[in-house]
N, C-alpha and C. Protein backbone atom coordinates (compact mmCIF):
# COMPACT_ATOMS: atom_id res chain seq x y z
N UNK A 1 97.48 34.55 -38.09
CA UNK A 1 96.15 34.92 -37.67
C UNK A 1 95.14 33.86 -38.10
N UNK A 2 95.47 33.32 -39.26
CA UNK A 2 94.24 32.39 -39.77
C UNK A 2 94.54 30.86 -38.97
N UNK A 3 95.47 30.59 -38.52
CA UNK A 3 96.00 29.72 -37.10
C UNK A 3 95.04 29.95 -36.02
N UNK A 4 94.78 30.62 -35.63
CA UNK A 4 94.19 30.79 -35.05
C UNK A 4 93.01 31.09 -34.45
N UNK A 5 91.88 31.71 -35.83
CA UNK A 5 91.34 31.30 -36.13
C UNK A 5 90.59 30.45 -36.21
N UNK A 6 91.10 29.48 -37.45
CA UNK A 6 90.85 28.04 -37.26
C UNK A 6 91.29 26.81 -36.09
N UNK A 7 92.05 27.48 -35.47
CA UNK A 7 91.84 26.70 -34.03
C UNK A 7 90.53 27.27 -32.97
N UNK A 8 90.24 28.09 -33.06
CA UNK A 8 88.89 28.44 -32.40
C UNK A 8 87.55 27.89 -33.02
N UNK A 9 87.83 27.78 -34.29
CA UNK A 9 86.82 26.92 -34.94
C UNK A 9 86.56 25.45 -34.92
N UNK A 10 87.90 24.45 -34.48
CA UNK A 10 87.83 23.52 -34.42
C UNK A 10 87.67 22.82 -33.42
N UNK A 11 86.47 22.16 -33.16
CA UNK A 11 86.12 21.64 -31.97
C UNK A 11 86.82 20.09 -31.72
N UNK A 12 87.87 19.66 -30.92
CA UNK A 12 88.46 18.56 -30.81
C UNK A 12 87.49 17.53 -29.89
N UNK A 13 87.20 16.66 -30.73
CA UNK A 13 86.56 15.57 -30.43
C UNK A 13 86.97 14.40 -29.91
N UNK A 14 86.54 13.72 -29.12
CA UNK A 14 86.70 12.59 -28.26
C UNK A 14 86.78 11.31 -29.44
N UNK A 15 87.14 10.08 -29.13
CA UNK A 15 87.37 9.09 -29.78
C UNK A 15 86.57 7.68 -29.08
N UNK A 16 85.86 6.83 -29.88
CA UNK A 16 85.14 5.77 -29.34
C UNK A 16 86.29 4.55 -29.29
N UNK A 17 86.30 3.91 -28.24
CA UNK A 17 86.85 2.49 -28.70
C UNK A 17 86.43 1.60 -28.91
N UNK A 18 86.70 0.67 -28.76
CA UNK A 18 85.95 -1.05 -29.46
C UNK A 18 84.72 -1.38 -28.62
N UNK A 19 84.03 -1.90 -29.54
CA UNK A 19 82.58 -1.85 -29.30
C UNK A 19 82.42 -3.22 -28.43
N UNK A 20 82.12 -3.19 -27.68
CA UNK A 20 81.54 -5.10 -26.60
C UNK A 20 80.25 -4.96 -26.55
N UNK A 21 79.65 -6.26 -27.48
CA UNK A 21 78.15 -6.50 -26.93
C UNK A 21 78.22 -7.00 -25.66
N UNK A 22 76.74 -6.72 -24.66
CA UNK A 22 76.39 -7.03 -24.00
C UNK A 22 75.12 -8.35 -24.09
N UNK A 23 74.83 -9.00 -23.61
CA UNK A 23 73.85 -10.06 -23.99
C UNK A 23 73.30 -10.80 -22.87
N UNK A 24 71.87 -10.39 -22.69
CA UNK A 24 71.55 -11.17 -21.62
C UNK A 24 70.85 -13.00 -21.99
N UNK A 25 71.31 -13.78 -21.19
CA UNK A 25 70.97 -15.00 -21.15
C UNK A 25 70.15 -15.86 -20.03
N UNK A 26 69.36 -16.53 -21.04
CA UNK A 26 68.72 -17.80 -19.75
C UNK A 26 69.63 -18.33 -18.91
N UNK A 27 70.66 -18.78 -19.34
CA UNK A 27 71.77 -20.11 -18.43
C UNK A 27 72.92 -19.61 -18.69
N UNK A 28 73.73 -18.54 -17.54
CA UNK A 28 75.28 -18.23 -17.89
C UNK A 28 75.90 -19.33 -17.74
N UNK A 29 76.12 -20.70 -17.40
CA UNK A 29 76.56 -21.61 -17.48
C UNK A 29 76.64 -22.52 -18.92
N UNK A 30 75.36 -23.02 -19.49
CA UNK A 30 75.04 -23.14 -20.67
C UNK A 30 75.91 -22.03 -21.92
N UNK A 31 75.52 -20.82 -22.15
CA UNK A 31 76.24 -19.56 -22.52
C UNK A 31 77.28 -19.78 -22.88
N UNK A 32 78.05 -19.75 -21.44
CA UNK A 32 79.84 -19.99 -21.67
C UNK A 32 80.28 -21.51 -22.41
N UNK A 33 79.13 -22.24 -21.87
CA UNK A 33 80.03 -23.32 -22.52
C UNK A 33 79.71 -23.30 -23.88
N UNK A 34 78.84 -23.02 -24.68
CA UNK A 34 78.30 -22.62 -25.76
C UNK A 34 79.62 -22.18 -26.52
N UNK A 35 79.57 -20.68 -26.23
CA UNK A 35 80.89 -20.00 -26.63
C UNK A 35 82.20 -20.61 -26.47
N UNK A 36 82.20 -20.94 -25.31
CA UNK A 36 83.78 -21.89 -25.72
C UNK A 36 84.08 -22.63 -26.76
N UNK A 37 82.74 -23.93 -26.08
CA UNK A 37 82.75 -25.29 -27.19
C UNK A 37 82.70 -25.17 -28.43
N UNK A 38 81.53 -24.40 -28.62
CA UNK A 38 80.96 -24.79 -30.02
C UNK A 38 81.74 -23.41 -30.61
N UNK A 39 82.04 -22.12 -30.38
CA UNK A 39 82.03 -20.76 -30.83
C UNK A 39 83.82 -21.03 -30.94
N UNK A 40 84.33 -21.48 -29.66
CA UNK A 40 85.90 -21.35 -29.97
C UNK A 40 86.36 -20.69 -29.17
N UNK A 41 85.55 -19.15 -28.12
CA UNK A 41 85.90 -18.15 -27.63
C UNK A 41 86.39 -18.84 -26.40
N UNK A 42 87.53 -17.71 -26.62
CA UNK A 42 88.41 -17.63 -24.83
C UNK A 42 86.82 -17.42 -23.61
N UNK A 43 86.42 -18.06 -22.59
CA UNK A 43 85.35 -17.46 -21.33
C UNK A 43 85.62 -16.93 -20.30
N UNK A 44 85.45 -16.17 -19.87
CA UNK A 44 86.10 -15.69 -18.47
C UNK A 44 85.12 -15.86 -17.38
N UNK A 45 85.30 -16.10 -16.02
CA UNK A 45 84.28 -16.12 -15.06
C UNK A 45 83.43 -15.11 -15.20
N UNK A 46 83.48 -13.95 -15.54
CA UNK A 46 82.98 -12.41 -15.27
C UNK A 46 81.78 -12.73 -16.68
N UNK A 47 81.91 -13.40 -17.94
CA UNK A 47 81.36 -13.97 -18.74
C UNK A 47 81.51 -12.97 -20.27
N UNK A 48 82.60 -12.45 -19.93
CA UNK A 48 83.32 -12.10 -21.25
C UNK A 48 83.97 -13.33 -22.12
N UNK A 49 83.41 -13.46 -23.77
CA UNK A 49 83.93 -14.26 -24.77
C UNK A 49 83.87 -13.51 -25.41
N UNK A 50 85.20 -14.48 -25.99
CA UNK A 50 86.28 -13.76 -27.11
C UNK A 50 87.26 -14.29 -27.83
N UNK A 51 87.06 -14.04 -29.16
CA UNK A 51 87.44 -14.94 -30.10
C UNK A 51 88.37 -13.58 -31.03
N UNK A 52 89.29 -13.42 -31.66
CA UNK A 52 90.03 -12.48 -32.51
C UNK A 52 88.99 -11.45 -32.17
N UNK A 53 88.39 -10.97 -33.67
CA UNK A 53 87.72 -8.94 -33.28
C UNK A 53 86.73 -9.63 -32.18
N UNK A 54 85.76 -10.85 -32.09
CA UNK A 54 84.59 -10.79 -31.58
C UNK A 54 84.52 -10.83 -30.23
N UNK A 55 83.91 -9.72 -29.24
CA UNK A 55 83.86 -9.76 -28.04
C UNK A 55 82.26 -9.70 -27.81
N UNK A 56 81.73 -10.75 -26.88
CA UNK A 56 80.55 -10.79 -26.32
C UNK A 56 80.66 -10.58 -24.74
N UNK A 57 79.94 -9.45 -24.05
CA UNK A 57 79.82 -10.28 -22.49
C UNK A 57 78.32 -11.10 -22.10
N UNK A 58 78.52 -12.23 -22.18
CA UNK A 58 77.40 -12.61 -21.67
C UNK A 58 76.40 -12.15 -20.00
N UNK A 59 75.83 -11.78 -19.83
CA UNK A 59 75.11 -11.92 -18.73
C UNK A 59 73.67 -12.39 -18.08
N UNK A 60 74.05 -13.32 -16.63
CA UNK A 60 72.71 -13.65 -16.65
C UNK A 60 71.31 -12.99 -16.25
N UNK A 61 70.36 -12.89 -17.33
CA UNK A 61 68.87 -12.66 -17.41
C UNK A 61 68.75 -12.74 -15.73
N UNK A 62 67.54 -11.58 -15.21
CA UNK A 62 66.37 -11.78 -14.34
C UNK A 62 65.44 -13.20 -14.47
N UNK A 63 65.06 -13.25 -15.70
CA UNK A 63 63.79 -13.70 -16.02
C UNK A 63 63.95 -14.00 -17.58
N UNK A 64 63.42 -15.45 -18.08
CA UNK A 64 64.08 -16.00 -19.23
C UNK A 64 62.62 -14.46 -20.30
N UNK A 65 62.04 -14.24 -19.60
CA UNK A 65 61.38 -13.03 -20.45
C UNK A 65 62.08 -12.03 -20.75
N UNK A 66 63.07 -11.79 -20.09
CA UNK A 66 64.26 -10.78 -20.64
C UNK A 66 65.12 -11.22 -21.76
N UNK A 67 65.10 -12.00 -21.74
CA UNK A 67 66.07 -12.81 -23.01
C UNK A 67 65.44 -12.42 -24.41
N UNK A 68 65.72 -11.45 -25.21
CA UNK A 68 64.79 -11.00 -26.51
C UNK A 68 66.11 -11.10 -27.92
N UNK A 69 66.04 -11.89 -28.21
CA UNK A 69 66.89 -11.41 -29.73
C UNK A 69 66.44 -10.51 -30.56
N UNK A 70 67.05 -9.93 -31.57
CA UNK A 70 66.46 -8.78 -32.18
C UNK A 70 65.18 -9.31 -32.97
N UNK A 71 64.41 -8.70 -33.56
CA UNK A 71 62.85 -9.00 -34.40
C UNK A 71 63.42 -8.14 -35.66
N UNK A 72 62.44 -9.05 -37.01
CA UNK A 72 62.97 -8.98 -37.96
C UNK A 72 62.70 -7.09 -38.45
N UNK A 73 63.88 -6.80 -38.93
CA UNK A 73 63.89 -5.62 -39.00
C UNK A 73 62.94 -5.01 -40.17
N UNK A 74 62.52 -3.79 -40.28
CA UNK A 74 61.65 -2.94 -41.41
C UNK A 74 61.97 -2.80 -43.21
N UNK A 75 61.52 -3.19 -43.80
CA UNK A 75 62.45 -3.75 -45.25
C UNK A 75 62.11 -2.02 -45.65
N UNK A 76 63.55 -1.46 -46.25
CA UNK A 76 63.62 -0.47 -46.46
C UNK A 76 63.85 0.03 -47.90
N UNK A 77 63.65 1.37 -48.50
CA UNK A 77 63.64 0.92 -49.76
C UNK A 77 64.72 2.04 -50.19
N UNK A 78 65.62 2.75 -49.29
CA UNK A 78 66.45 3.89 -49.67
C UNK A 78 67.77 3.84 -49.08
N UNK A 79 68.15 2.32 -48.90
CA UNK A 79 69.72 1.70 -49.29
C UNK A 79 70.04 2.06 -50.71
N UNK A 80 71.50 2.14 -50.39
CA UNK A 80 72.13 2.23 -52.10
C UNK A 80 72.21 1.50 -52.82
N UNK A 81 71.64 0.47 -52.82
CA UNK A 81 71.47 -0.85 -53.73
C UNK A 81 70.25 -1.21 -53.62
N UNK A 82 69.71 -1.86 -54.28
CA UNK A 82 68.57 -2.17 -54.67
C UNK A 82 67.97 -3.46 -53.07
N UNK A 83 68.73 -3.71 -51.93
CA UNK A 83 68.40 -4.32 -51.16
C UNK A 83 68.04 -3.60 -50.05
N UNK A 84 66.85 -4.61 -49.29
CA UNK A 84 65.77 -3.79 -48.52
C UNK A 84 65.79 -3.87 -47.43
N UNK A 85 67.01 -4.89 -46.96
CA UNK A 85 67.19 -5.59 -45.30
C UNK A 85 66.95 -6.78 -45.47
N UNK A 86 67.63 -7.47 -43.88
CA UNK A 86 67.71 -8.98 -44.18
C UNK A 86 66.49 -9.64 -43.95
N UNK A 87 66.41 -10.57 -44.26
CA UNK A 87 65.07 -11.68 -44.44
C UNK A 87 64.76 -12.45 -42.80
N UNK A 88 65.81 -12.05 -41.71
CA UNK A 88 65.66 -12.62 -40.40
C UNK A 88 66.57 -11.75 -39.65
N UNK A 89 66.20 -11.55 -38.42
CA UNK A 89 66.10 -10.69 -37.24
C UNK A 89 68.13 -10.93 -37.03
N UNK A 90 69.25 -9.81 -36.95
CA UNK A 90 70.69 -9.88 -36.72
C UNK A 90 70.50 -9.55 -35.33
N UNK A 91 71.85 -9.90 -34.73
CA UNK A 91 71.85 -9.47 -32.95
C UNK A 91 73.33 -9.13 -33.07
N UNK A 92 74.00 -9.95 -33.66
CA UNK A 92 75.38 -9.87 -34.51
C UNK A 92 76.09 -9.79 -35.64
N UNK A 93 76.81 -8.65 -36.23
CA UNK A 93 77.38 -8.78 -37.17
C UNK A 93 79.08 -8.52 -37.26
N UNK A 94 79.70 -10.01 -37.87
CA UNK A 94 80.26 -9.84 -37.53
C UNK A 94 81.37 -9.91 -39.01
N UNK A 95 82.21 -9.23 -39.73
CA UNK A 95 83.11 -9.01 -40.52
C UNK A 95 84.07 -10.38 -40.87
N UNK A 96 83.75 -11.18 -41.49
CA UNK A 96 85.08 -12.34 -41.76
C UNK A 96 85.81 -11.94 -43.02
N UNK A 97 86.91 -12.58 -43.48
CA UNK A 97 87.47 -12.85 -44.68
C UNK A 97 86.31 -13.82 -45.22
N UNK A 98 86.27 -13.86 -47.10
CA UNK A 98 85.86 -14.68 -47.60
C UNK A 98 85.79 -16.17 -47.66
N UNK A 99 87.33 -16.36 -47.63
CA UNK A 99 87.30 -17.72 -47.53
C UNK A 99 87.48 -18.17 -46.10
N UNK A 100 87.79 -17.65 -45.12
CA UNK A 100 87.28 -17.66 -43.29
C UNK A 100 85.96 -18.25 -43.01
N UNK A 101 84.63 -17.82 -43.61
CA UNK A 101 83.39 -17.75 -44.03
C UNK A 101 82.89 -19.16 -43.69
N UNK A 102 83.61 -19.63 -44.65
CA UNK A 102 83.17 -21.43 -44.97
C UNK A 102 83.95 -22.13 -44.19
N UNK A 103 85.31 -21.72 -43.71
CA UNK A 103 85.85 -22.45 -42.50
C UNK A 103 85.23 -22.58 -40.97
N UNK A 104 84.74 -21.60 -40.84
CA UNK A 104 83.96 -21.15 -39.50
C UNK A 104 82.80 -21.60 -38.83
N UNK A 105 81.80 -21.93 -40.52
CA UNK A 105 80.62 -22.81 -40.54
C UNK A 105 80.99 -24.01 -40.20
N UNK A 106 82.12 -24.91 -40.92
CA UNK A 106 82.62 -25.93 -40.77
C UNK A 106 83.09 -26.09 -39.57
N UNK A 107 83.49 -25.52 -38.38
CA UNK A 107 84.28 -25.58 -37.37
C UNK A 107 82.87 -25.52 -36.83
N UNK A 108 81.86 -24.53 -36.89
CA UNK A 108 80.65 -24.73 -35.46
C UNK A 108 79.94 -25.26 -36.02
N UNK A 109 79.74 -26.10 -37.11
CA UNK A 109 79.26 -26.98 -37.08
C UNK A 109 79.54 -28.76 -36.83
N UNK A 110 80.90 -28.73 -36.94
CA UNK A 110 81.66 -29.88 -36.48
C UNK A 110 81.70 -29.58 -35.04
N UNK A 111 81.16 -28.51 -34.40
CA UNK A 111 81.69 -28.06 -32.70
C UNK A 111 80.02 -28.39 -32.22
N UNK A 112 79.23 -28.97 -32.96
CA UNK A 112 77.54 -28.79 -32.98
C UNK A 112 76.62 -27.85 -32.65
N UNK A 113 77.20 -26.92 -33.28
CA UNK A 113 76.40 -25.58 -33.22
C UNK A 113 75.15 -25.63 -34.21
N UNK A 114 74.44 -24.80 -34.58
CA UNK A 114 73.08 -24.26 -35.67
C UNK A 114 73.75 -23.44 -36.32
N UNK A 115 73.68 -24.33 -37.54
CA UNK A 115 74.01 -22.58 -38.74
C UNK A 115 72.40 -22.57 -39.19
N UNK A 116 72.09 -21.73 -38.71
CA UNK A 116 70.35 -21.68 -38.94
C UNK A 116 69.94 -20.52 -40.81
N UNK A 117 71.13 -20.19 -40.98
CA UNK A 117 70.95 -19.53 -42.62
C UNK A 117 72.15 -20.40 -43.25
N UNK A 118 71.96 -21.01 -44.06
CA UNK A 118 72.98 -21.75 -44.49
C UNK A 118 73.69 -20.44 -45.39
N UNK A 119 75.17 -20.66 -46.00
CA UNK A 119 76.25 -19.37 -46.33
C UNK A 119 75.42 -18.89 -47.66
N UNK A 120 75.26 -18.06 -47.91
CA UNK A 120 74.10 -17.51 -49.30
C UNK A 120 74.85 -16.47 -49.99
N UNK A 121 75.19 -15.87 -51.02
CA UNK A 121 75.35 -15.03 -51.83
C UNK A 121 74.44 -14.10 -52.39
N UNK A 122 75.04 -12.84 -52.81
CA UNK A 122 74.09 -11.99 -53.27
C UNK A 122 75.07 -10.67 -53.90
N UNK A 123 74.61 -9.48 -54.08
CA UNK A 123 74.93 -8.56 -55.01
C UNK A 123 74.66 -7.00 -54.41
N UNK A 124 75.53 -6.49 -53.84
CA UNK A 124 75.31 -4.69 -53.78
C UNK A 124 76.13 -4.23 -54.40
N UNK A 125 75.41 -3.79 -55.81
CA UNK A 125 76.14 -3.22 -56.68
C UNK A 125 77.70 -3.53 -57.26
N UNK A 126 78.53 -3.16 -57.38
CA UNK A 126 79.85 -3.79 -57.49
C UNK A 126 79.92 -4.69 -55.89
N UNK A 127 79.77 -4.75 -55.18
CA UNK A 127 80.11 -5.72 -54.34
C UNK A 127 79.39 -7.31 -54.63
N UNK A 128 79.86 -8.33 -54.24
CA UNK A 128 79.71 -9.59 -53.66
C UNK A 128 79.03 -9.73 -52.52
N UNK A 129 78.55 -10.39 -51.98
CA UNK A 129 78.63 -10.26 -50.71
C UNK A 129 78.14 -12.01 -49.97
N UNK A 130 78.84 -12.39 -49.17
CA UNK A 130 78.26 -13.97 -48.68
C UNK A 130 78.06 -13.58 -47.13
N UNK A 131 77.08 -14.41 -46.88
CA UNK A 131 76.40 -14.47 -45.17
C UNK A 131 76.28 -15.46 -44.78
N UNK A 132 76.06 -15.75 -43.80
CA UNK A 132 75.81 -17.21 -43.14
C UNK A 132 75.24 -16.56 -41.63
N UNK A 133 74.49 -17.74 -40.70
CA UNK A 133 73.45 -16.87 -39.49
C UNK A 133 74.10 -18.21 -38.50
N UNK A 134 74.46 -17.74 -37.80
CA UNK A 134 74.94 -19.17 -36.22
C UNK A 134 73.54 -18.57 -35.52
N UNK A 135 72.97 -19.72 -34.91
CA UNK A 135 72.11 -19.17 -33.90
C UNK A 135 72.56 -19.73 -32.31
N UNK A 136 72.65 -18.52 -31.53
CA UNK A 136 72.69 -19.27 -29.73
C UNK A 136 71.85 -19.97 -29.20
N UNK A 137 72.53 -20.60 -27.97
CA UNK A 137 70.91 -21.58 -27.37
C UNK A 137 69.83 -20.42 -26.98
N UNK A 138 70.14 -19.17 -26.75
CA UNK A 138 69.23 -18.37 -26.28
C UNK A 138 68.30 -17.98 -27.48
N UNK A 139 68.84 -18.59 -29.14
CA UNK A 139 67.91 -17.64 -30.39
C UNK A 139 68.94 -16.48 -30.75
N UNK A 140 69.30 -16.24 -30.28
CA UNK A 140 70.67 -14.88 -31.04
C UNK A 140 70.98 -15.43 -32.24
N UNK A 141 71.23 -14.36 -33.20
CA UNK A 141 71.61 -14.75 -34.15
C UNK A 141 72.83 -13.91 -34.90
N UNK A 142 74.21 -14.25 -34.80
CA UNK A 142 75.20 -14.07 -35.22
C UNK A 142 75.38 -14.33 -36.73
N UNK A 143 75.76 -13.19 -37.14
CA UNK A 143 75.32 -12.96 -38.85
C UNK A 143 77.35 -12.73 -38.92
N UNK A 144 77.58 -14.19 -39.92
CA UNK A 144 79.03 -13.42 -40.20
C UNK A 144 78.95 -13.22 -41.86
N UNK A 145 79.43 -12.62 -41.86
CA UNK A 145 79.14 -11.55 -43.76
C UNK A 145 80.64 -11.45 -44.04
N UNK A 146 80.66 -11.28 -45.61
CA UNK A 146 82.31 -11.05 -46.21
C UNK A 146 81.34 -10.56 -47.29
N UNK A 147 82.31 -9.72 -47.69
CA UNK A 147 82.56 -8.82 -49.03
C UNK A 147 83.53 -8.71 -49.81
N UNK A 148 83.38 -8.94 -51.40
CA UNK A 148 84.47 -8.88 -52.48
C UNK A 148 83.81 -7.77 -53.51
N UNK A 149 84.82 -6.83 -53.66
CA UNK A 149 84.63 -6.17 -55.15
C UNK A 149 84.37 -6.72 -56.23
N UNK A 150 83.38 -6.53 -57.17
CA UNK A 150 83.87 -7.76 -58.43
C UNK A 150 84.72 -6.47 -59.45
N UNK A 151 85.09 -7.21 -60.21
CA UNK A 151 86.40 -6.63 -61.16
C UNK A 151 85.81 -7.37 -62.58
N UNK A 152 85.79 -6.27 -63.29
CA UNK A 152 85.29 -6.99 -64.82
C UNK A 152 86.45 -7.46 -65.39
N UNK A 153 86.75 -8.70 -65.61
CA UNK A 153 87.82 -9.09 -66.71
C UNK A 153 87.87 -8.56 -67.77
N UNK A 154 89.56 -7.89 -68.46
CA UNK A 154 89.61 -7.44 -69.46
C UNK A 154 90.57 -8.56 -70.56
C-alpha cells in the first residue's frame, strides 16, 4: 500500500541535455574562422563549433547592433564566500582542468587570439580557484575557470 502511495506522490520528471550556446555575430565568416584558427574548434557550415565539452552555434546578426556581449554583472553580497562577482562582463563559462588552464592560453595565444584577463588566482573558501577571459572578434568573453580544494598539510 505505501508503494503506492508513494508512486502517486511522485511526480516523474523530464531530463535536460547538454546545453549549446547560441551567439549572434557581425561576420559568420570571420566567426568560424576565429573558432577554428585561433579557438581549435571543429566548424560546420550550419556554424556550429566545437571543441571537447565546448559547443557554440554561431549565428549571423541582422544588424552589428544586435551583437551585445553580456554587461558587467551586479556585485553581490550573499554568495558563500566572501566574493561579490566578477570584475568584467562573462558570455562564457567554461570548466578546464588546472593545469589545461595555462596550456589553452598558450595555444590561443600562439593561434593569435586576446587573452584579455590574463590567468589570475583567488580563494572561495577551501577552494582555489584560477580564471583567465579569451575575448571574440565580436567582444564575447569566454571565461575558462579551474578549481582545486586546498588540503592543509599534516
Amino acid at each position: 500500500m505505501s508503494e503506492r502511495i508513494e508512486e502517486v506522490h511522485t511526480k516523474k520528471k523530464g531530463k535536460f541535455g547538454q546545453t549549446i550556446q547560441v551567439r549572434l555575430v557581425s561576420d559568420i565568416k570571420k566567426s568560424q574562422e576565429y573558432y577554428r584558427d585561433v579557438l581549435g574548434c571543429e566548424v560546420d557550415n550550419w556554424g556550429h563549433a566545437e571543441r571537447d565539452g565546448m559547443i557554440i552555434i554561431l549565428q549571423q546578426a541582422n544588424s552589428p547592433d544586435d551583437v551585445r556581449p553580456n554587461a558587467l554583472s551586479k556585485k553581490r553580497s550573499d554568495y558563500p564566500t566572501d566574493w561579490e562577482g566578477p570584475e568584467y562582463g562573462w558570455d562564457t563559462y567554461i570548466h578546464v582542468s588546472w593545469d589545461d588552464l595555462d596550456l589553452l592560453v598558450e595555444e590561443v595565444r600562439g593561434n593569435g587570439g586576446n587573452i584579455a584577463v590574463e590567468p589570475y588566482t583567488g580563494m572561495h573558501g577551501q577552494w582555489e580557484f584560477k580564471n583567465t577571459c579569451i575575448k571574440d572578434p565580436d567582444g564575447y568573453n569566454i571565461v575558462l575557470g579551474s578549481m582545486r580544494e586546498l588540503r592543509l598539510l599534516s
